[in-house]
Protein backbone atom coordinates (compact mmCIF):
# COMPACT_ATOMS: atom_id res chain seq x y z
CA UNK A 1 0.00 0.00 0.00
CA UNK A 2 1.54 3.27 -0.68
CA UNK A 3 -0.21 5.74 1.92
CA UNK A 4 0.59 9.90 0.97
CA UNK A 5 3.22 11.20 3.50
CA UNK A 6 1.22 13.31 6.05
CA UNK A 7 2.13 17.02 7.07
CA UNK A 8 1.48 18.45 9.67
CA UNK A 9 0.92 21.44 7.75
CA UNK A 10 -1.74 21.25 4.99
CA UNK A 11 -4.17 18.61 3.64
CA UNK A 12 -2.87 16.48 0.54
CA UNK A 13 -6.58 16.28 -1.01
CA UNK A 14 -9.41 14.28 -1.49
CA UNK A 15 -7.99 12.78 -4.72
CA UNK A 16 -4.05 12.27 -3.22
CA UNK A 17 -5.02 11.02 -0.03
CA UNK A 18 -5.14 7.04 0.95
CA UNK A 19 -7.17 4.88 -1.23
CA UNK A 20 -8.54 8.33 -3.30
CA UNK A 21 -9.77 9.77 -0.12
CA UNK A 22 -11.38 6.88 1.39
CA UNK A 23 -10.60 8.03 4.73
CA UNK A 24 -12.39 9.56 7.46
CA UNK A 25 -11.26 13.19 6.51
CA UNK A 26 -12.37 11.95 2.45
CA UNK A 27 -15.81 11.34 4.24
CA UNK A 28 -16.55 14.33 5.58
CA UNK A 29 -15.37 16.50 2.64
CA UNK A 30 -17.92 14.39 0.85
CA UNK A 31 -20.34 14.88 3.31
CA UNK A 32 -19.44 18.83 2.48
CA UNK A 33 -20.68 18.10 -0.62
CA UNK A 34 -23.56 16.47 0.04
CA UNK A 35 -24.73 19.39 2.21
CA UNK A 36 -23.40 21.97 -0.17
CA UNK A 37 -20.78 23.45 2.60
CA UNK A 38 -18.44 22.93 -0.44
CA UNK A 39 -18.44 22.34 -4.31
CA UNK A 40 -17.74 18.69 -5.34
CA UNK A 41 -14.88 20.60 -7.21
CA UNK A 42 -13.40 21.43 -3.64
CA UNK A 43 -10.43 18.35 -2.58
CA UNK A 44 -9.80 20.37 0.12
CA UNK A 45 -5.90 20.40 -1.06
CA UNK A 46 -3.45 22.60 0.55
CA UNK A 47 -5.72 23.21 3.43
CA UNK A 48 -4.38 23.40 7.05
CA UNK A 49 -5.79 21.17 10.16
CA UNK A 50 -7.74 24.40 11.48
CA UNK A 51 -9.58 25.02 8.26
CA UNK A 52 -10.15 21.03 7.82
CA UNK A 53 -11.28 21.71 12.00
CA UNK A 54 -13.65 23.60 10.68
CA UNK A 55 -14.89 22.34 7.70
CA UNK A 56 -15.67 19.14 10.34
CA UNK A 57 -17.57 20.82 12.67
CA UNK A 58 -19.70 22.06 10.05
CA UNK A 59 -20.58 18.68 8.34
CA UNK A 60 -21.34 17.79 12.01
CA UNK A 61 -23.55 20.86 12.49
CA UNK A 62 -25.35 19.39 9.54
CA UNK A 63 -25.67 15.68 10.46
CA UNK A 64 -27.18 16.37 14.14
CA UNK A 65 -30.05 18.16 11.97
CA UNK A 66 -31.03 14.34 10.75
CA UNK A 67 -30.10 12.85 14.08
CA UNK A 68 -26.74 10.97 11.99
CA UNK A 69 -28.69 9.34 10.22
CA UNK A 70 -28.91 8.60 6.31
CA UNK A 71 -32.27 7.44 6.31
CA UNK A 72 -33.75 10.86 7.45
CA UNK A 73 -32.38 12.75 5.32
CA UNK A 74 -34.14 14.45 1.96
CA UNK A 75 -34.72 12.31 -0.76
CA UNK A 76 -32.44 15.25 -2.95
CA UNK A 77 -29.45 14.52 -0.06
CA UNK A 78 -29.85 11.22 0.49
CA UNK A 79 -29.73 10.38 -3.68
CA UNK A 80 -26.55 12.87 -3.68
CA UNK A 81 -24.99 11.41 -0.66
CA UNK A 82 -25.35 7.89 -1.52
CA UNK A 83 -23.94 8.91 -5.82
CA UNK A 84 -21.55 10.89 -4.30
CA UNK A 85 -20.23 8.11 -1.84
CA UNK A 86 -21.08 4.89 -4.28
CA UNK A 87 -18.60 7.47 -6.85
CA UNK A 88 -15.92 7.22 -3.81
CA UNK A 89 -16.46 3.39 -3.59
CA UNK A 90 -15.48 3.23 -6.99
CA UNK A 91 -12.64 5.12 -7.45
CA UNK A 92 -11.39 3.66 -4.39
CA UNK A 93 -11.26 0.26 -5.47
CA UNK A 94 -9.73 1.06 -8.44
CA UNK A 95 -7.07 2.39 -5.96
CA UNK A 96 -6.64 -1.05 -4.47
CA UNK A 97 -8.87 -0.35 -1.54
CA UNK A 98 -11.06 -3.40 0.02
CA UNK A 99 -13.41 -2.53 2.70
CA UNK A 100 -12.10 -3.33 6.01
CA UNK A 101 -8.45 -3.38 5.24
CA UNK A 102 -8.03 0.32 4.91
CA UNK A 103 -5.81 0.71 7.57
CA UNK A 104 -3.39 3.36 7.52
CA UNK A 105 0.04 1.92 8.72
CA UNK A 106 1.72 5.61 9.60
CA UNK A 107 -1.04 5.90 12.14
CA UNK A 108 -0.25 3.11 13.73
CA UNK A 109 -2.60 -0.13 15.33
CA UNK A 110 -3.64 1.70 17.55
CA UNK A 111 -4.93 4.82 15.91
C-alpha cells in the first residue's frame, strides 16, 4: 500500500489522499458536498488542520439536523450522498482499496 506522507501542515486532497480519499477526513469533505458546505470541485488540497477543523464541525452541524442518520435525510441529499459516496467506492477500489483493510500503517494499530 503506498499511503501519501502526512504534514502536519496542509491537507494532501481528497484525490491524493489514501485509497482516493477513502478516509475519514475523504468522508466528511464528501459529506461537504452532500450538504453543499463545499463544491464537489473542492479536494480540500493545501488546506491546514484548522480550516479542515472547521470544515468538520460544520458537516457535524449538519448531520445532528437528521439525528446521523442517512435514512432521514431528503430524498435530494440522500440520492446525492449515496452517488456521491457509491462514486468514492469506486474510485477507491480502483485504488486497491477493500473494505475493512483500509488501515493506515503511519497511524499506527492503535490509531
Amino acid at each position: 500500500m503506498n499511503a501519501p506522507k502526512r504534514s502536519n501542515r496542509s491537507y494532501v486532497g481528497l484525490y491524493n489522499d489514501m485509497y482516493a480519499g477513502m478516509t475519514p477526513i475523504g468522508n466528511f469533505i464528501r459529506d461537504a458536498w452532500v450538504f453543499g458546505i463545499l463544491p464537489e470541485t473542492e479536494t480540500c488540497e493545501g488546506w491546514d488542520v484548522s480550516r479542515i477543523q472547521m470544515l468538520h464541525d460544520q458537516v457535524n452541524a449538519e448531520w445532528d439536523k437528521y439525528d446521523l442518520r442517512i435514512s432521514n435525510l431528503p430524498a435530494e441529499l440522500r440520492e446525492r450522498h449515496e452517488r456521491i459516496h457509491q462514486e468514492a467506492i469506486d474510485r477507491a477500489r480502483e485504488h486497491g482499496w477493500v473494505a475493512g483493510e483500509d488501515i493506515d500503517r503511519e497511524m499506527g494499530d492503535d490509531a
